[in-house]
C-alpha atoms as a PDB file:
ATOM      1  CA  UNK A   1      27.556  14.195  13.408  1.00  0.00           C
ATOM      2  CA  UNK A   2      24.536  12.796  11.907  1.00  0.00           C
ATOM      3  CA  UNK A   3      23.717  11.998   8.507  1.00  0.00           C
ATOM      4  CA  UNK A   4      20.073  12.115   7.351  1.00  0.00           C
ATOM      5  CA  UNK A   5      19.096  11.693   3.757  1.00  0.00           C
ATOM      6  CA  UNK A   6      15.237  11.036   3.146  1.00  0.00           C
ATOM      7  CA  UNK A   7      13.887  11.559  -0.362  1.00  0.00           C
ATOM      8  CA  UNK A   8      10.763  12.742  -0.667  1.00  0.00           C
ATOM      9  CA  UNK A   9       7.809  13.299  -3.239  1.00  0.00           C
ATOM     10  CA  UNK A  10       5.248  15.621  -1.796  1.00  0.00           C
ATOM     11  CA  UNK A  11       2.098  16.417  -4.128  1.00  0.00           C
ATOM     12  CA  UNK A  12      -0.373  19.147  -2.664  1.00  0.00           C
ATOM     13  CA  UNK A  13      -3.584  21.083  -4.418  1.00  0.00           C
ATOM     14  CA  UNK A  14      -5.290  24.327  -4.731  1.00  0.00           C
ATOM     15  CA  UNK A  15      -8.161  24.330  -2.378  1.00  0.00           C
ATOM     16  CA  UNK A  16     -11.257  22.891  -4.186  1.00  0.00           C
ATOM     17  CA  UNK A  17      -9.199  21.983  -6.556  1.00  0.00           C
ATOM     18  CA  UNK A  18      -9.373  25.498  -8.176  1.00  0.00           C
ATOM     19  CA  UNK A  19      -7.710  25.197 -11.717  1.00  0.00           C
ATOM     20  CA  UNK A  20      -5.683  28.936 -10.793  1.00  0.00           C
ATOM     21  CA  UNK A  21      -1.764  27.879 -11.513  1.00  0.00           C
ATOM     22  CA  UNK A  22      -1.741  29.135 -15.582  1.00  0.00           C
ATOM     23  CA  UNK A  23       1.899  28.947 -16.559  1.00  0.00           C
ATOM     24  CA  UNK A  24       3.153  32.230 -15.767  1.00  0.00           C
ATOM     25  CA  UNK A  25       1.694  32.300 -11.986  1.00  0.00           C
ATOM     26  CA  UNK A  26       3.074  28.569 -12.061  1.00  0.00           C
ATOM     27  CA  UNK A  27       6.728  29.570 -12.860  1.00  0.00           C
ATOM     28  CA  UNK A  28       6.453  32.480  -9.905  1.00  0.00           C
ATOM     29  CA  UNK A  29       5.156  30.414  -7.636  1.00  0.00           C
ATOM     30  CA  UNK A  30       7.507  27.858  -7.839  1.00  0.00           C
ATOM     31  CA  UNK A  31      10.389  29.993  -8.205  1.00  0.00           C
ATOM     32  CA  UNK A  32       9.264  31.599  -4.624  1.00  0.00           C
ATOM     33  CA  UNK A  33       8.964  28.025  -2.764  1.00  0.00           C
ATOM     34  CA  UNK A  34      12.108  26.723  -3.842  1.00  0.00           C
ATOM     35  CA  UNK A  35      14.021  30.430  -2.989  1.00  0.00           C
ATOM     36  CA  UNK A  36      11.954  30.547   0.942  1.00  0.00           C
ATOM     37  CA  UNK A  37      12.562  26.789   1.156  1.00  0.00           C
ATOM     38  CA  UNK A  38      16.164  27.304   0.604  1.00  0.00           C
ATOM     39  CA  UNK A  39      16.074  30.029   3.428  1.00  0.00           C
ATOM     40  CA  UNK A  40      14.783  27.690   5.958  1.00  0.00           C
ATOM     41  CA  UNK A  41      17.451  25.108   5.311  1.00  0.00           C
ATOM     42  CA  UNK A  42      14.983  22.882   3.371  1.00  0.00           C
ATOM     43  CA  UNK A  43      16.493  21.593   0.089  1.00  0.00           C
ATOM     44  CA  UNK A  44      14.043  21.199  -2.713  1.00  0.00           C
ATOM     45  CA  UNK A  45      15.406  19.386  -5.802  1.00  0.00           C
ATOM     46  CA  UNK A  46      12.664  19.888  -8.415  1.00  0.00           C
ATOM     47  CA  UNK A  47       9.314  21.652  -8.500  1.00  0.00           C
ATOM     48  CA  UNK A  48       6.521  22.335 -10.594  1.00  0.00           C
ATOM     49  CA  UNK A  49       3.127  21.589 -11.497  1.00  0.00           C
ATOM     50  CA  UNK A  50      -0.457  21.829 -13.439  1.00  0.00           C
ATOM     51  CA  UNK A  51      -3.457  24.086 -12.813  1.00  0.00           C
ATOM     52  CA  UNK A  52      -4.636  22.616  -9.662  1.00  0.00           C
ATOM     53  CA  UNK A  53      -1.427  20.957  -7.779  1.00  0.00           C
ATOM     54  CA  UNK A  54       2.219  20.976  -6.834  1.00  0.00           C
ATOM     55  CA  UNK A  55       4.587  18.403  -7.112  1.00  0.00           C
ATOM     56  CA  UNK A  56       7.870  18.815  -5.344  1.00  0.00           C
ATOM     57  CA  UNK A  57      11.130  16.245  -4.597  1.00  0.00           C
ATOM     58  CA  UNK A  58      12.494  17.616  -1.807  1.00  0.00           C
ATOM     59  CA  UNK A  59      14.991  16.370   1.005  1.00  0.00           C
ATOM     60  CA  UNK A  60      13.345  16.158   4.382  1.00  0.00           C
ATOM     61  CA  UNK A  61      14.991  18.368   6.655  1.00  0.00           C
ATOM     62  CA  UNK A  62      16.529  16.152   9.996  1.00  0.00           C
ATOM     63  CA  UNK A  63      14.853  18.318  12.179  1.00  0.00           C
ATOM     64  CA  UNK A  64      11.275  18.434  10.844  1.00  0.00           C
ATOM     65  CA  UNK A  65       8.470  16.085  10.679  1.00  0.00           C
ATOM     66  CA  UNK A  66       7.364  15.555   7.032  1.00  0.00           C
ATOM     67  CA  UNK A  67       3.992  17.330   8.428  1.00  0.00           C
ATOM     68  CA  UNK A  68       6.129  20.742   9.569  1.00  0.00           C
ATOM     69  CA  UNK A  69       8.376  20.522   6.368  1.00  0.00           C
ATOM     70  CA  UNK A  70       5.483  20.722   4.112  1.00  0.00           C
ATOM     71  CA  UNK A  71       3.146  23.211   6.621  1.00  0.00           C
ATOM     72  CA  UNK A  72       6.376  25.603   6.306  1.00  0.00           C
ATOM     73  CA  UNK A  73       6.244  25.284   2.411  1.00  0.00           C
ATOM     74  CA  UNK A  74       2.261  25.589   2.474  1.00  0.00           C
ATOM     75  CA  UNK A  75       1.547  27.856   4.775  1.00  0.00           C
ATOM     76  CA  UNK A  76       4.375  30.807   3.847  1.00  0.00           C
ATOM     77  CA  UNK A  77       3.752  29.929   0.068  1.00  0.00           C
ATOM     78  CA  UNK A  78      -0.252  31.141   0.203  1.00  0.00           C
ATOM     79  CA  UNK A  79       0.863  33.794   2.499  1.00  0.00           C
ATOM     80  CA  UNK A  80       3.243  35.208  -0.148  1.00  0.00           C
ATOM     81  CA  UNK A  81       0.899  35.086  -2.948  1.00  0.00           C
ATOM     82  CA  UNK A  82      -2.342  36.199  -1.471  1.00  0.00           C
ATOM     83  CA  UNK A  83       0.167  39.313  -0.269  1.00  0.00           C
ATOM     84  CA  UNK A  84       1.255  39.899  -3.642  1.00  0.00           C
ATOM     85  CA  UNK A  85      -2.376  39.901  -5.206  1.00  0.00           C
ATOM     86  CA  UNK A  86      -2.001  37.106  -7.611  1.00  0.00           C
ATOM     87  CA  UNK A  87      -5.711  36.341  -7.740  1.00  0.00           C
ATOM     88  CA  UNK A  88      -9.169  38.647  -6.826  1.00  0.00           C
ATOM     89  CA  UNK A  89      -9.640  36.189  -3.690  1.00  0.00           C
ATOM     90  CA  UNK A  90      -8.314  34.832  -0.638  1.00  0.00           C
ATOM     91  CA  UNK A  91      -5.542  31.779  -2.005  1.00  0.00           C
ATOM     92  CA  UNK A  92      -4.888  28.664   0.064  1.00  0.00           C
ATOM     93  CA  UNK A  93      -3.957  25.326  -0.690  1.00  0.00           C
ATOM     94  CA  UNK A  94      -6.019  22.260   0.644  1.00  0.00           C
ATOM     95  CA  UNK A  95      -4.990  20.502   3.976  1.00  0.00           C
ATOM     96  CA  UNK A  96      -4.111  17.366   2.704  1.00  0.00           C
ATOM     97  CA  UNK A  97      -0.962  16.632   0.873  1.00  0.00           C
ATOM     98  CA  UNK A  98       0.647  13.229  -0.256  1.00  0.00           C
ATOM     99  CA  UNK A  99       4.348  12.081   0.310  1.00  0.00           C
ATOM    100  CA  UNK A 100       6.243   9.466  -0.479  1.00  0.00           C
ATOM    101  CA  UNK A 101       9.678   8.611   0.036  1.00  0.00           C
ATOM    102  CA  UNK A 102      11.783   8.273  -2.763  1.00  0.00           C
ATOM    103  CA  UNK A 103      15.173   5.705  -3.207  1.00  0.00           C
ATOM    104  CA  UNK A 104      18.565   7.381  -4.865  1.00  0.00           C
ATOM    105  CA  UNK A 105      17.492   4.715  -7.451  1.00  0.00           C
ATOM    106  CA  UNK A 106      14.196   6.576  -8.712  1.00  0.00           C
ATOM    107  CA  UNK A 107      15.587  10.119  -8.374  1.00  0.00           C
ATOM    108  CA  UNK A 108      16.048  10.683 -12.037  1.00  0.00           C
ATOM    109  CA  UNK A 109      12.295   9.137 -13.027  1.00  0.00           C
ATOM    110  CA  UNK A 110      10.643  11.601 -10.293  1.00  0.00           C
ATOM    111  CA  UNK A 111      12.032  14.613 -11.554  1.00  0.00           C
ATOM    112  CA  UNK A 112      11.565  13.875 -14.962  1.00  0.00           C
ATOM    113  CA  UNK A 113       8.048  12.771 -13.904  1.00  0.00           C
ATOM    114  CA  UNK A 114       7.921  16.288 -11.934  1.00  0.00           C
ATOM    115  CA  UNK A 115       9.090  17.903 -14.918  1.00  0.00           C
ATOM    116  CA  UNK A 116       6.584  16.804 -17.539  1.00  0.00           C
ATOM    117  CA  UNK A 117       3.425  17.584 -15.720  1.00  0.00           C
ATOM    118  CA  UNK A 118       2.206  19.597 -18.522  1.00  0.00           C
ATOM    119  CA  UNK A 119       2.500  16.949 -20.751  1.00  0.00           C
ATOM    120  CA  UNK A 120       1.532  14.132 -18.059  1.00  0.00           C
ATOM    121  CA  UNK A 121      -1.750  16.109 -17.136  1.00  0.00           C
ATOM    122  CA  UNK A 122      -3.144  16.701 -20.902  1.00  0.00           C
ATOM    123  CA  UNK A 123      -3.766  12.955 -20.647  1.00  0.00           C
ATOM    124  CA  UNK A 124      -4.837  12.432 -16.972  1.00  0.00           C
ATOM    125  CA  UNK A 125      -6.197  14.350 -14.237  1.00  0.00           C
ATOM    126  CA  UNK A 126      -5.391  15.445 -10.945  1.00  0.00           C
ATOM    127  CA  UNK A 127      -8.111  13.103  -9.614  1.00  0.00           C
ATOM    128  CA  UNK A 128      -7.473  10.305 -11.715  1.00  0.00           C
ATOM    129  CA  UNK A 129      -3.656  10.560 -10.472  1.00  0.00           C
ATOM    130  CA  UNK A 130      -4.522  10.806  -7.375  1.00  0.00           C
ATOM    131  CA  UNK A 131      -6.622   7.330  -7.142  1.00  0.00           C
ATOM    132  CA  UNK A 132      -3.803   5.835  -9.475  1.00  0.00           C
ATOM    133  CA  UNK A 133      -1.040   6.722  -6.345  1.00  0.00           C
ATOM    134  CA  UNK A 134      -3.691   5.389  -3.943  1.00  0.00           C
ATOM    135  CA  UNK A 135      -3.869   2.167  -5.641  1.00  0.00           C
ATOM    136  CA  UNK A 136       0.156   2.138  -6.075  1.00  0.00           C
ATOM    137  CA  UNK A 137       0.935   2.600  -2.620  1.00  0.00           C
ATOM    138  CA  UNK A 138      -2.365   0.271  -0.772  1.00  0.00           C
ATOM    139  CA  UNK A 139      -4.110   3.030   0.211  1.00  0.00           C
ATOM    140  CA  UNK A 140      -7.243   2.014  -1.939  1.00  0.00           C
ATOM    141  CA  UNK A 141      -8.392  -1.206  -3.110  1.00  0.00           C
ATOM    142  CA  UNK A 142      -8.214  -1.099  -6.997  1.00  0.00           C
END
């Protein structure tokens, strides 16, 4: 029997960075990937976000590519809440998405990182994080 266990922090946005995830749509929409997630045999550990973005620790499922894992979340997510009329236009979430793996080590420090976005995001933004993880992980000279 195999034995897979990949950690992994996956951080996707609105498309255009709309600023459309207010707390209460936030909380649903969460709630929702975490519950469809489950259904497809796709563990997430911790969820949440700001107005523009998702942040998610999930376990990556040891028959999906990290790219089919996170379409699966994407793709059914905006599905469910342009169906349930959350906003007066046509949802979707922007292609690209980031994803890192994750060691047992640094579980706690992601999710509380997860966890405190509200907090974490009144002093940075979305862009500013994102060039911050791109100089972290080499994938921008800084």
């Amino acid at each position: 029997m195999s034995f897979v266990k990949i950690n992994v922090h996956a951080v996707w946005g609105t498309k255009l960075r709309t600023s459309v995830l207010k707390p209460d749509i936030l909380d649903s929409v969460c709630s929702h990937i975490k519950q469809n997630a489950k259904s497809k045999n796709i563990w997430i550990d911790t969820i949440n976000g700001y107005d523009d973005h998702l942040h998610c620790l999930t376990e990556l499922h040891k028959e999906l590519s990290i790219c089919k894992q996170m379409q699966l979340i994407k793709g059914e997510s905006s599905h469910w809440i342009n169906k349930n009329n959350f906003f007066p236009f046509n949802f979707s979430w922007a292609e690209d998405f980031y994803a890192v793996s994750v060691s047992e080590k640094d579980l706690d420090a992601v999710r509380m990182y997860i966890n405190n976005q509200q907090e974490h995001h009144s002093k940075m933004s979305f862009q500013e994080e994102c060039e911050q993880l791109k100089i972290r992980f080499r994938l921008l000279e800084g």
